[in-house]
N, C-alpha and C. Protein backbone atom coordinates (compact mmCIF):
# COMPACT_ATOMS: atom_id res chain seq x y z
N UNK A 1 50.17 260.35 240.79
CA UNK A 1 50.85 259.24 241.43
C UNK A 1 49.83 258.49 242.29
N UNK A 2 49.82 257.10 242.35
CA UNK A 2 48.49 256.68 242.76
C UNK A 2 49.25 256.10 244.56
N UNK A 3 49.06 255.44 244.65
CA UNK A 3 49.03 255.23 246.45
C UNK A 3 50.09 254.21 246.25
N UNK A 4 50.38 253.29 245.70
CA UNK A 4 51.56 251.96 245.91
C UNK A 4 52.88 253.21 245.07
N UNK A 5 53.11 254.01 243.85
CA UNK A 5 53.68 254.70 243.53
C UNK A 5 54.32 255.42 244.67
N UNK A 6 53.81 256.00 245.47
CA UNK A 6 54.07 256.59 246.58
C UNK A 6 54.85 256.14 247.43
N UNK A 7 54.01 254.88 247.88
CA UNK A 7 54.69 254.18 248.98
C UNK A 7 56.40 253.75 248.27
N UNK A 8 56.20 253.23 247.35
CA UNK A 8 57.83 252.84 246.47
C UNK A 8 58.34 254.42 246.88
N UNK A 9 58.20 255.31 246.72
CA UNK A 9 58.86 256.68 246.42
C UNK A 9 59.53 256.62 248.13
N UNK A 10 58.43 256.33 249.23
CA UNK A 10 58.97 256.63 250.51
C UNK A 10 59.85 254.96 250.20
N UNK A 11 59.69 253.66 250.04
CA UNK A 11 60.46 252.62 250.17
C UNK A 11 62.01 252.80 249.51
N UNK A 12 62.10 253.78 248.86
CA UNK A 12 63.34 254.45 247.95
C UNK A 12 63.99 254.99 249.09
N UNK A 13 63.64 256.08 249.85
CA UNK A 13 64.30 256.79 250.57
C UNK A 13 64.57 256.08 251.79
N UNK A 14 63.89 255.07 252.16
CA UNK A 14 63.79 254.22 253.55
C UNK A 14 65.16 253.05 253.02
N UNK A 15 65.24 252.61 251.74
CA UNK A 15 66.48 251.93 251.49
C UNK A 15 67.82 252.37 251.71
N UNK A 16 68.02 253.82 251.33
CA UNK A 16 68.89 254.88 251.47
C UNK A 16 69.39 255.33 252.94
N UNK A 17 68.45 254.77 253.82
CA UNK A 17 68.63 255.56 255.41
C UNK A 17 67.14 256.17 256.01
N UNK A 18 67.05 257.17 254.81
CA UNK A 18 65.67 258.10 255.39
C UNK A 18 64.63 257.78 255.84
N UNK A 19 63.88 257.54 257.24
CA UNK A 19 62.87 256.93 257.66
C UNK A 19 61.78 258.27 257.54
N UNK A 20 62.13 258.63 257.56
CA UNK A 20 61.35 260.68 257.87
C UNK A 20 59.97 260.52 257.52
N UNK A 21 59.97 259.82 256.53
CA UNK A 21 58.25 260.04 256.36
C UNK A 21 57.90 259.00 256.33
N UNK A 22 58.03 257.74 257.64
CA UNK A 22 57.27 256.45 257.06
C UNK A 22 56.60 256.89 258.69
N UNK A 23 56.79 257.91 259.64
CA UNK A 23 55.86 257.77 260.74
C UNK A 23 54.38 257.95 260.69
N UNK A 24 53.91 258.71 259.53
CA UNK A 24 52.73 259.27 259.26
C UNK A 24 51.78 257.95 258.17
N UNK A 25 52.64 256.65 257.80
CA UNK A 25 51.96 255.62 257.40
C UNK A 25 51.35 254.44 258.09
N UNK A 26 50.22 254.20 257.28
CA UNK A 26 49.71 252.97 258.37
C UNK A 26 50.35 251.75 258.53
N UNK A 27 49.70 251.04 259.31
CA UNK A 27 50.43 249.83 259.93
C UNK A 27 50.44 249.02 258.46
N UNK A 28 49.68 248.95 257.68
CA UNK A 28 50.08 248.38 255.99
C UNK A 28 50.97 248.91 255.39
N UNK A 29 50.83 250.43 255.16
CA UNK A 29 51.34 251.00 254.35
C UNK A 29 53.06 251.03 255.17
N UNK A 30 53.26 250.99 256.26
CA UNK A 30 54.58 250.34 256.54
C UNK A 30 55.22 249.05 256.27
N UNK A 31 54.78 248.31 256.45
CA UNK A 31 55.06 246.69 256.62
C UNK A 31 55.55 247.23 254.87
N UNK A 32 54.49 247.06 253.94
CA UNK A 32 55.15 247.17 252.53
C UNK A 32 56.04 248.21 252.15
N UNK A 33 56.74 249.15 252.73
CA UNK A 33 57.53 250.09 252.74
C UNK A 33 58.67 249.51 253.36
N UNK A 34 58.90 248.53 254.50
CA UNK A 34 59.73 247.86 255.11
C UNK A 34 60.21 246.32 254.14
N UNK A 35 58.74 246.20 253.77
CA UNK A 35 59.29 244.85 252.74
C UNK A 35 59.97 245.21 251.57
N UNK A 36 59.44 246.28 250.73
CA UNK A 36 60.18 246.58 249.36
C UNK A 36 61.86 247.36 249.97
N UNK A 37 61.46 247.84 250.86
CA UNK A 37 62.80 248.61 251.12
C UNK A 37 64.20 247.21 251.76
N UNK A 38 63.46 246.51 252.30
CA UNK A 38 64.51 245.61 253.25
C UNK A 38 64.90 246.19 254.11
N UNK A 39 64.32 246.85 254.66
CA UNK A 39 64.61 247.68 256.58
C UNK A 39 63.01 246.97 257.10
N UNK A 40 62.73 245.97 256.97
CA UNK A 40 62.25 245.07 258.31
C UNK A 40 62.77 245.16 259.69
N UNK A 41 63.82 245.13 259.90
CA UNK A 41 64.62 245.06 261.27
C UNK A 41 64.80 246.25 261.48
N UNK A 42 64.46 247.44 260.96
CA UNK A 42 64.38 249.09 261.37
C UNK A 42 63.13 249.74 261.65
N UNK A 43 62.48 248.82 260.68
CA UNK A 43 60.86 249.51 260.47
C UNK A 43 60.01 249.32 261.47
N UNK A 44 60.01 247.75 261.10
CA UNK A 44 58.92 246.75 261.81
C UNK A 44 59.82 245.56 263.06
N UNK A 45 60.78 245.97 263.62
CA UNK A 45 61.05 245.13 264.57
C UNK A 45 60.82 243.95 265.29
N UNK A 46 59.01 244.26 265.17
CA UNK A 46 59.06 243.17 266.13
C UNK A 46 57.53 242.57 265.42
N UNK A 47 57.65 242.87 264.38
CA UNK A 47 56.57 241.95 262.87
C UNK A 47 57.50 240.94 262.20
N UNK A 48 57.20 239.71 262.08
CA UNK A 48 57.92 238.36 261.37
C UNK A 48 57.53 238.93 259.82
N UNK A 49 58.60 238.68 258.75
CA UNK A 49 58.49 239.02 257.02
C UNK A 49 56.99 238.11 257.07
N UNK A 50 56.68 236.70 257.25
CA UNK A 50 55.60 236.09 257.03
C UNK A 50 54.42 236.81 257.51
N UNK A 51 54.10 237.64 258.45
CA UNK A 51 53.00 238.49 259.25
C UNK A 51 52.66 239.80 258.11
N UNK A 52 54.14 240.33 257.67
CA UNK A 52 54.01 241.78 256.98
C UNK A 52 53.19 241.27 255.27
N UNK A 53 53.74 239.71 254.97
CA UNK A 53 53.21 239.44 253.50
C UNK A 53 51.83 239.24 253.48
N UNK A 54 51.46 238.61 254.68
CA UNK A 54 49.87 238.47 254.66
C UNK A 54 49.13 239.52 255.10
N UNK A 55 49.82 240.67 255.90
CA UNK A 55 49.19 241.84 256.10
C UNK A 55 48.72 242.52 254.47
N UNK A 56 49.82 242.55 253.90
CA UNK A 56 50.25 243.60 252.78
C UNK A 56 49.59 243.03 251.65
N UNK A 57 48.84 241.66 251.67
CA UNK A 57 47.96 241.02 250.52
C UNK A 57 48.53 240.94 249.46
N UNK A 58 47.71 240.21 248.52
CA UNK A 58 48.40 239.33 247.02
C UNK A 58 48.73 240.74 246.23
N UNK A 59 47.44 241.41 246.00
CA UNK A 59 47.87 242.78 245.25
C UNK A 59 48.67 243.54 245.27
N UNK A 60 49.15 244.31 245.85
CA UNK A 60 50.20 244.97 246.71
C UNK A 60 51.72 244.13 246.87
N UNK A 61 51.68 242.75 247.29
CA UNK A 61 52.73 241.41 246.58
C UNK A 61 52.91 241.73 245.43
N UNK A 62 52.00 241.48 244.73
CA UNK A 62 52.36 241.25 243.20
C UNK A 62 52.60 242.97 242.50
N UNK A 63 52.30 244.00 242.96
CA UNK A 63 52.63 245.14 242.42
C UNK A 63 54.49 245.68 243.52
N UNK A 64 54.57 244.94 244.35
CA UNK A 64 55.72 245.24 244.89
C UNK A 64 57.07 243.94 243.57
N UNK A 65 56.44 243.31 243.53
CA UNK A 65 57.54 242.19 243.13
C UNK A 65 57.97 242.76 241.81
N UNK A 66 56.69 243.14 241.13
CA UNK A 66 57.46 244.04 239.44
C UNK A 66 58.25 245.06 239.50
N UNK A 67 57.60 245.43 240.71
CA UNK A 67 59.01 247.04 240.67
C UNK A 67 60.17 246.86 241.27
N UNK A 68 60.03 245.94 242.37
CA UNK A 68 61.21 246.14 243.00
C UNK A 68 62.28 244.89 242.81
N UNK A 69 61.55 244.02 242.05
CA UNK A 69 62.84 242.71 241.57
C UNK A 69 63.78 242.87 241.27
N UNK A 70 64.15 243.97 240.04
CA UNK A 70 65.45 244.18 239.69
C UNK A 70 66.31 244.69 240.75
N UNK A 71 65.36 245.40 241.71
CA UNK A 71 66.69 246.63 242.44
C UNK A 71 67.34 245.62 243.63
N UNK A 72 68.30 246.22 243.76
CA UNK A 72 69.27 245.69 244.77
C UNK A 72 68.49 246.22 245.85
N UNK A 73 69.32 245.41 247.19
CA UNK A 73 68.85 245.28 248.91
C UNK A 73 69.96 246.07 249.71
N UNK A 74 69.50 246.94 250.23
CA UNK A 74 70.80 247.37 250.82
C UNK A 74 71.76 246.83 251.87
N UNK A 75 72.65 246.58 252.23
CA UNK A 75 74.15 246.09 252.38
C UNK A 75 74.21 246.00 253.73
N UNK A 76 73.56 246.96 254.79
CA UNK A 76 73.67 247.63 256.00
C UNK A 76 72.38 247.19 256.93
């Protein structure tokens, strides 16, 4: 499993509720765990979505947008 695989695996469980393992990620590797998940306002509080996209770079954009386009946003 390579490193963005991962992060989707914790952005799965962070959609669901489970924050448990996003304390031990970096200030990147959150922001894109908060963006694919849609818990911005849980994660990253007090980071604007525009701050976390330019943190999180084109690559990482563009490998978040294929995986996570289809899936739904959670409700809550």
């Amino acid at each position: 499993m390579n490193q963005l695989e991962h992060l989707d695996e914790i952005a799965r469980e962070a959609w669901a509720g489970d924050y448990a393992r996003t304390g031990v990620l970096s200030k990147g590797e959150l922001l894109y765990v908060a963006l694919a998940s849609g818990r911005m306002r849980e994660l990253c509080p007090s980071d604007s979505i525009a701050y976390a996209v330019d943190r999180v770079g084109p690559e990482w954009m563009a490998h978040m947008l294929t995986v996570w386009r289809a899936d739904t946003q959670p409700q809550n």
